[in-house]
C-alpha atoms as a PDB file:
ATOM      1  CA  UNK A   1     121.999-105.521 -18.711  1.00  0.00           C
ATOM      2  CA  UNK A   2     122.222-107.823 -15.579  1.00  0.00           C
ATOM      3  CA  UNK A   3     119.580-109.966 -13.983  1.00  0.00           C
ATOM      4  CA  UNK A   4     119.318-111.456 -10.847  1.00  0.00           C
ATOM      5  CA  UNK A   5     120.356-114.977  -9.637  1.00  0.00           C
ATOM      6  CA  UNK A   6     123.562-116.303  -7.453  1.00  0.00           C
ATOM      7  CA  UNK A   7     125.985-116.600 -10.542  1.00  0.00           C
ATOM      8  CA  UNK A   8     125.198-113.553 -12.534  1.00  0.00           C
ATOM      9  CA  UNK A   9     127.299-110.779 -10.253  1.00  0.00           C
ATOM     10  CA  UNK A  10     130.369-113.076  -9.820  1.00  0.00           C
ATOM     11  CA  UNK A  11     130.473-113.603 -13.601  1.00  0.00           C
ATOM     12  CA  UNK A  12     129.789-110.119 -14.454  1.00  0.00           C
ATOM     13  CA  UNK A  13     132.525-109.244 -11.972  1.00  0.00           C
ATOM     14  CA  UNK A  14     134.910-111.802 -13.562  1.00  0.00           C
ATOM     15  CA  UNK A  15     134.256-110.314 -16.982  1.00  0.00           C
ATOM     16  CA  UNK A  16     135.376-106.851 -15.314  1.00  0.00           C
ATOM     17  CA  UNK A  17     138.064-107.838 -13.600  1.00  0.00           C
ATOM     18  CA  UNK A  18     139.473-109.802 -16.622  1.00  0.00           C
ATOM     19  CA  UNK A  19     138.500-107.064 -19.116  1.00  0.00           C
ATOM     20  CA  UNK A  20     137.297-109.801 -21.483  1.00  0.00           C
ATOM     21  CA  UNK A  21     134.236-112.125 -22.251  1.00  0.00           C
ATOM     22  CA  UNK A  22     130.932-112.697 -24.008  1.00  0.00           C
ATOM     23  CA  UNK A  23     129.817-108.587 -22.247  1.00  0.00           C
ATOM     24  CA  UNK A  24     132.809-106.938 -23.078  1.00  0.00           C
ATOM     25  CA  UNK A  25     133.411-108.574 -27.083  1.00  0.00           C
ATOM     26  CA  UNK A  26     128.989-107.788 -27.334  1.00  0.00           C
ATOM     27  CA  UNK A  27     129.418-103.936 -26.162  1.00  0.00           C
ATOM     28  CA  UNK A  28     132.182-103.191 -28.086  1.00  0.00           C
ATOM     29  CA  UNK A  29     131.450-105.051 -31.146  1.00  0.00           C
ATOM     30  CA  UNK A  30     128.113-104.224 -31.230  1.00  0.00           C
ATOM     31  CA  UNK A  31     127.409-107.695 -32.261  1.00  0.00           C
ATOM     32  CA  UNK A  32     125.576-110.920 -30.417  1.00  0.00           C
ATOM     33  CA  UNK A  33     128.140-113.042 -28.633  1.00  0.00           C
ATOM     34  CA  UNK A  34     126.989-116.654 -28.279  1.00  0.00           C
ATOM     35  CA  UNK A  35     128.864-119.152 -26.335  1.00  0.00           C
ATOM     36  CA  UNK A  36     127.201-122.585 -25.450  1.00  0.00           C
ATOM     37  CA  UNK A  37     129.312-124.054 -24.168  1.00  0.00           C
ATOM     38  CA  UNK A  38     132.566-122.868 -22.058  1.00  0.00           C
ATOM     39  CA  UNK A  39     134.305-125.909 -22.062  1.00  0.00           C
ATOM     40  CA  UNK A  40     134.837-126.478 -26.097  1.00  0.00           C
ATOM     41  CA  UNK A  41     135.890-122.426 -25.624  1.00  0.00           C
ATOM     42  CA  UNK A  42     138.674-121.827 -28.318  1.00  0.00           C
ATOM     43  CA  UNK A  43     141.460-120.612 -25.210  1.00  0.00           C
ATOM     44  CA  UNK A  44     143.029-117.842 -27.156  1.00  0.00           C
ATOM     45  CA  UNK A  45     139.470-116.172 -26.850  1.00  0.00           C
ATOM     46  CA  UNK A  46     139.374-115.172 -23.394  1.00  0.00           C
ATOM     47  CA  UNK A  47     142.701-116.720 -21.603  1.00  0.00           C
ATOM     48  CA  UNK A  48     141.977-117.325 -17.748  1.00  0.00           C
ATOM     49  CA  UNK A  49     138.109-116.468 -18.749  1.00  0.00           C
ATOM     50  CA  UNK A  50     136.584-120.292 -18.761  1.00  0.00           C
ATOM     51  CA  UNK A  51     137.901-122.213 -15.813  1.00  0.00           C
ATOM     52  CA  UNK A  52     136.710-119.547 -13.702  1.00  0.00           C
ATOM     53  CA  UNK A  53     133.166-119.217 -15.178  1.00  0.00           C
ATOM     54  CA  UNK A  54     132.828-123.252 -14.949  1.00  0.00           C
ATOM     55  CA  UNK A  55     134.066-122.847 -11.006  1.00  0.00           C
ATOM     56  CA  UNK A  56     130.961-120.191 -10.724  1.00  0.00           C
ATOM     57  CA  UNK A  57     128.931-123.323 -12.344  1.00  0.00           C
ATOM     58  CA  UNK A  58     128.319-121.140 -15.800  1.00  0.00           C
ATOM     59  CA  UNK A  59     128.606-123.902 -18.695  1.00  0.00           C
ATOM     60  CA  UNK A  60     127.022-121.197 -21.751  1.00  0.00           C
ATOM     61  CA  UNK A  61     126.642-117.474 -21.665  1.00  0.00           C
ATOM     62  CA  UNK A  62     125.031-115.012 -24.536  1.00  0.00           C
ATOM     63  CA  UNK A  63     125.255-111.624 -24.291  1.00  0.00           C
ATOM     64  CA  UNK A  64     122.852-109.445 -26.585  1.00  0.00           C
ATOM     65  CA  UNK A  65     123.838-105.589 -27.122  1.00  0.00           C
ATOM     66  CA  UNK A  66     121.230-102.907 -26.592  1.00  0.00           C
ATOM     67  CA  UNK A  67     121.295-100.737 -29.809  1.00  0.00           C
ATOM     68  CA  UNK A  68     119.192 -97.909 -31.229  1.00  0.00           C
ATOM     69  CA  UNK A  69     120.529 -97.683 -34.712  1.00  0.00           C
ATOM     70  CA  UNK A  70     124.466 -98.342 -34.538  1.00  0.00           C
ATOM     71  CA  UNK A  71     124.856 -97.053 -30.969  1.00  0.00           C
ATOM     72  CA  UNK A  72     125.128 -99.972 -28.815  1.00  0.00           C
ATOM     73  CA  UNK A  73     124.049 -98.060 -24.854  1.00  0.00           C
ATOM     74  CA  UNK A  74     124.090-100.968 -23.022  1.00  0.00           C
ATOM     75  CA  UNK A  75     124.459-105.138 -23.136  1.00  0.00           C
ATOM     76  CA  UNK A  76     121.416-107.743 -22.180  1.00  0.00           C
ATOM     77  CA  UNK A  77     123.828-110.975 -20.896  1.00  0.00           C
ATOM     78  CA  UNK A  78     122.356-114.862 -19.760  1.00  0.00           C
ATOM     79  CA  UNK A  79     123.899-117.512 -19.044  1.00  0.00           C
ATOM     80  CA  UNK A  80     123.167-120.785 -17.482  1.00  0.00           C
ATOM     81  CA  UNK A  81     124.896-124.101 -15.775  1.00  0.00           C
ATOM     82  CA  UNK A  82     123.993-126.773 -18.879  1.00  0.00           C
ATOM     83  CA  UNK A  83     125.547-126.466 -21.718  1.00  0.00           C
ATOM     84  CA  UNK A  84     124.689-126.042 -25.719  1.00  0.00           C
ATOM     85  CA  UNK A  85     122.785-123.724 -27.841  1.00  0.00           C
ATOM     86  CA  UNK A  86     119.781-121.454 -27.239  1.00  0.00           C
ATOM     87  CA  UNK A  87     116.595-122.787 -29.176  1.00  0.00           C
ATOM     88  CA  UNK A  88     114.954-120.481 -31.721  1.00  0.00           C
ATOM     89  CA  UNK A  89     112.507-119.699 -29.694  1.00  0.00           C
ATOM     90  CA  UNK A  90     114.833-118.304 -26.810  1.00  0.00           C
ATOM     91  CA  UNK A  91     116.923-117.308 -29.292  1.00  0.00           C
ATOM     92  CA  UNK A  92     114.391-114.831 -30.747  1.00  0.00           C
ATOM     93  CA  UNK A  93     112.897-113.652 -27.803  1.00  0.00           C
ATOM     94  CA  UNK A  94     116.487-112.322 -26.346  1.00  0.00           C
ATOM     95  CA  UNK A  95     116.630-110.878 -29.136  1.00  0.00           C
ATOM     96  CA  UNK A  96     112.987-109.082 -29.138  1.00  0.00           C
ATOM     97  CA  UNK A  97     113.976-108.394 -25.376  1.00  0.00           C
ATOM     98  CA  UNK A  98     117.087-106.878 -26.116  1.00  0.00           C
ATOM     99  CA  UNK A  99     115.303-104.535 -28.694  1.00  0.00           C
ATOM    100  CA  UNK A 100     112.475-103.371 -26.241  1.00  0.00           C
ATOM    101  CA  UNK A 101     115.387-102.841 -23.566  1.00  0.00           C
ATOM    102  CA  UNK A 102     116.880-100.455 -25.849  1.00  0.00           C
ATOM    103  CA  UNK A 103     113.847 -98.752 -26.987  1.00  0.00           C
ATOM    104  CA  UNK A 104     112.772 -98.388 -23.109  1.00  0.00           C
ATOM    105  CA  UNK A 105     116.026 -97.235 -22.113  1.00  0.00           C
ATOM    106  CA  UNK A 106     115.871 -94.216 -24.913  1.00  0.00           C
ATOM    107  CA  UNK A 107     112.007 -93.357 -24.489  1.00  0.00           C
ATOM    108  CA  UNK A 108     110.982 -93.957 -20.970  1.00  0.00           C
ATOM    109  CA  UNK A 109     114.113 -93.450 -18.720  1.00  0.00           C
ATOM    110  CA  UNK A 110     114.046 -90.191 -17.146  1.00  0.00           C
ATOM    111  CA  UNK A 111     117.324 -89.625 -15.669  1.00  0.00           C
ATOM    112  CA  UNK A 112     120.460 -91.054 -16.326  1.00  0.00           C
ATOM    113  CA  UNK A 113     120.209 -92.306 -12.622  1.00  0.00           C
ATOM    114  CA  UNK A 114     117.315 -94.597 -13.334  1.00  0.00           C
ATOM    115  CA  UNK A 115     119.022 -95.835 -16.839  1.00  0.00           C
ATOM    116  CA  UNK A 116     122.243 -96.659 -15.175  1.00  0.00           C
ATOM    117  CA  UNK A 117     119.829 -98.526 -12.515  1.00  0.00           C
ATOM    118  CA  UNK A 118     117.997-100.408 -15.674  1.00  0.00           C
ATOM    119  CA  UNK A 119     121.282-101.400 -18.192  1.00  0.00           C
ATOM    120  CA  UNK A 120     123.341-102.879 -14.649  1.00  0.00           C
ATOM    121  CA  UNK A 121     121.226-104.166 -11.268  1.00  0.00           C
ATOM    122  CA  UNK A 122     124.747-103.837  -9.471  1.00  0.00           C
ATOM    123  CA  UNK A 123     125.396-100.545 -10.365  1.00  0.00           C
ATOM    124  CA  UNK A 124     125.999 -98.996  -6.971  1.00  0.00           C
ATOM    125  CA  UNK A 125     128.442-101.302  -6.647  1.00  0.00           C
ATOM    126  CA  UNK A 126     130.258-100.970  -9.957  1.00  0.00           C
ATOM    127  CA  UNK A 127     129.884 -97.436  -9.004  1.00  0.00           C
ATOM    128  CA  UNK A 128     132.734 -97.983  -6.388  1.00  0.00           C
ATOM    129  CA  UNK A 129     134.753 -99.920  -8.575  1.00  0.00           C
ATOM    130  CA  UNK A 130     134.900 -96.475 -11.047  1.00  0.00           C
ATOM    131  CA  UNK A 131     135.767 -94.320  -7.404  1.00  0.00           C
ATOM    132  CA  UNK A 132     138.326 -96.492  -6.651  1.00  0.00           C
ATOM    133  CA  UNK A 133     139.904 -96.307 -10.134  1.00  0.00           C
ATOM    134  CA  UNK A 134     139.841 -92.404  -9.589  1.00  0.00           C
ATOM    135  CA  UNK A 135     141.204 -92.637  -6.651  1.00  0.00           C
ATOM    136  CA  UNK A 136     144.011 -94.558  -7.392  1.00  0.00           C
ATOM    137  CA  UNK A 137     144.725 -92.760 -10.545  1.00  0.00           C
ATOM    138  CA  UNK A 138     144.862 -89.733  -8.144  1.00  0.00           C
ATOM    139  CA  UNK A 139     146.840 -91.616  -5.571  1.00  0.00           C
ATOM    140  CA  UNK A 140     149.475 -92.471  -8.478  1.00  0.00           C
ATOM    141  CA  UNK A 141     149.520 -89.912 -10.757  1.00  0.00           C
ATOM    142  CA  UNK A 142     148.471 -92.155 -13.898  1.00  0.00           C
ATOM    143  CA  UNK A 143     145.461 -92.420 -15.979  1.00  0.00           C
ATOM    144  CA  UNK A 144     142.446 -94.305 -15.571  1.00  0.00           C
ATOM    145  CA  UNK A 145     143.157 -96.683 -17.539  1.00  0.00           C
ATOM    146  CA  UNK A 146     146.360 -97.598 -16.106  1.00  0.00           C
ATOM    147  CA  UNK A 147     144.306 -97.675 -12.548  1.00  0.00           C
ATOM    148  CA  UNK A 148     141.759 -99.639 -13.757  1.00  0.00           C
ATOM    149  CA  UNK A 149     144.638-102.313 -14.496  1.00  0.00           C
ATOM    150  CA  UNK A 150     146.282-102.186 -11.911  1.00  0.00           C
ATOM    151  CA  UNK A 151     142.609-102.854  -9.759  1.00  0.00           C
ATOM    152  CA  UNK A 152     142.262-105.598 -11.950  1.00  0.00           C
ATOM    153  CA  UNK A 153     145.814-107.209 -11.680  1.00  0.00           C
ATOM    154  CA  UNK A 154     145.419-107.316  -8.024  1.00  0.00           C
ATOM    155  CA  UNK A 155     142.055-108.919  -8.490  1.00  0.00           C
ATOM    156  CA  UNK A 156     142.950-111.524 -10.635  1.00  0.00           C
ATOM    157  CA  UNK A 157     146.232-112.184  -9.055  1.00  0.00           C
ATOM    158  CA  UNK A 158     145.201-112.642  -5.529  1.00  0.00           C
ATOM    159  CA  UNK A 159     142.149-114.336  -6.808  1.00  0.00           C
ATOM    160  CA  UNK A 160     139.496-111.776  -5.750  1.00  0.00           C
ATOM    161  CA  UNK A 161     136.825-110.045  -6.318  1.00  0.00           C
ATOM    162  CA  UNK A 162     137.217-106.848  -8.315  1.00  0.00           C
ATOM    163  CA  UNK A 163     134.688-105.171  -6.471  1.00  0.00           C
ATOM    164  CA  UNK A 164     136.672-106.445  -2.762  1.00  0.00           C
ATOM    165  CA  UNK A 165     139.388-104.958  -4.209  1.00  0.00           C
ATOM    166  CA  UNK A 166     137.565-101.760  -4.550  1.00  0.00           C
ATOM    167  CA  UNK A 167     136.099-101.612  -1.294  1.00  0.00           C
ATOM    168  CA  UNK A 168     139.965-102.056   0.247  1.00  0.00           C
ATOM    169  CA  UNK A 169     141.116 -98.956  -1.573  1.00  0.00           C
ATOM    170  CA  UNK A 170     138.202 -96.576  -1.024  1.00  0.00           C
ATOM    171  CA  UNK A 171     138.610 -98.082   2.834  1.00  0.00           C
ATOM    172  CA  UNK A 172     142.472 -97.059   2.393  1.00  0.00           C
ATOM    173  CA  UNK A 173     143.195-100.459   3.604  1.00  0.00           C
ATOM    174  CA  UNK A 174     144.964-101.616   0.721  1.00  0.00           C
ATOM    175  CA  UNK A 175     147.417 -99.346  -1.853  1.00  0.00           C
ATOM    176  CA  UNK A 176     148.592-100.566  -4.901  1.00  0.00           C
ATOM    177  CA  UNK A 177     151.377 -97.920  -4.857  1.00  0.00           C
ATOM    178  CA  UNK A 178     154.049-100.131  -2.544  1.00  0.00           C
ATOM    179  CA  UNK A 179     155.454-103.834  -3.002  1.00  0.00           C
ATOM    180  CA  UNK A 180     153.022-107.101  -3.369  1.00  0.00           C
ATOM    181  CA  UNK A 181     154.408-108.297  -0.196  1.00  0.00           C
ATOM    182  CA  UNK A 182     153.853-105.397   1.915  1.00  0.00           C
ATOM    183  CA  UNK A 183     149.972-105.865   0.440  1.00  0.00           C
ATOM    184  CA  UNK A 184     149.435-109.256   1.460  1.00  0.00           C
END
């Protein structure tokens, strides 16, 4: 799940483009992911995942996964700029929130348009990240997987944007298929 505010895109777009971090370790382990502060961040965690979250100004993130029963559907993430622990109180009502998400998400959501538009604001433009990996892996004649890495290898090591990255191969302005230096 992703709110609104200036930092919560480019850290849910760092998290993508790394592959790692408090969303990814909650939605596939089904379990809550606290972090409070980024800094005191063991660095075998998420290598390359902290110095770029403090840049954004992030100091703490929890994520919360969505679950009905032992499914997990979807992940509720927060974060903010100060760091330390969540109180009980906020503590419990992520949680509650979390739970209602989930229970929304199963009972009320229509379409799988409008659920996709509930579990990720940005998902029109994660949408283009998924084309792009298609794309590619048609382009190449690998997997998806293998696209997906090499989108995010040229993201992290040009230092952009996962999502820019994206947008330059669906534009056909950039192909990962041909040397670094004829890409630069």
């Amino acid at each position: 799940m992703q709110a609104y505010g200036e930092r919560t895109a480019p850290l849910e777009d760092l998290q993508l483009t790394q592959g790692q971090g408090p969303s990814s370790d909650a939605a596939l382990s089904s379990t809550i992911v606290l972090v409070p502060d980024l800094v005191s961040l063991d660095p075998t965690r998420w290598p390359g995942l902290p110095g770029p979250a403090l840049e954004l100004g992030v100091r703490a993130a929890f994520a919360f996964p969505l679950r009905i029963g032992i499914v997990t559907i979807g992940v509720l993430t927060g974060h903010r700029t100060t760091p330390g622990p969540m109180t009980p109180d906020q503590l419990t009502a992520a949680l509650v929130l979390a739970d209602l998400l989930a229970q929304y998400l199963t009972s009320h959501a229509t379409d799988a348009d409008e659920a996709s538009r509930l579990l990720d604001g940005t998902s029109p433009h994660f949408a283009e990240v998924h084309q792009a990996t298609g794309m590619l892996a048609a382009q190449l004649g690998i997997d998806c997987a293998q696209a997906l890495a090499r989108l995010r290898g040229h993201a992290f090591r040009h230092d952009q944007r996962l999502l820019a990255i994206a947008r330059a191969v669906l534009a056909q302005r950039l192909r990962l298929d041909t040397d670094e230096a004829e890409q630069s």
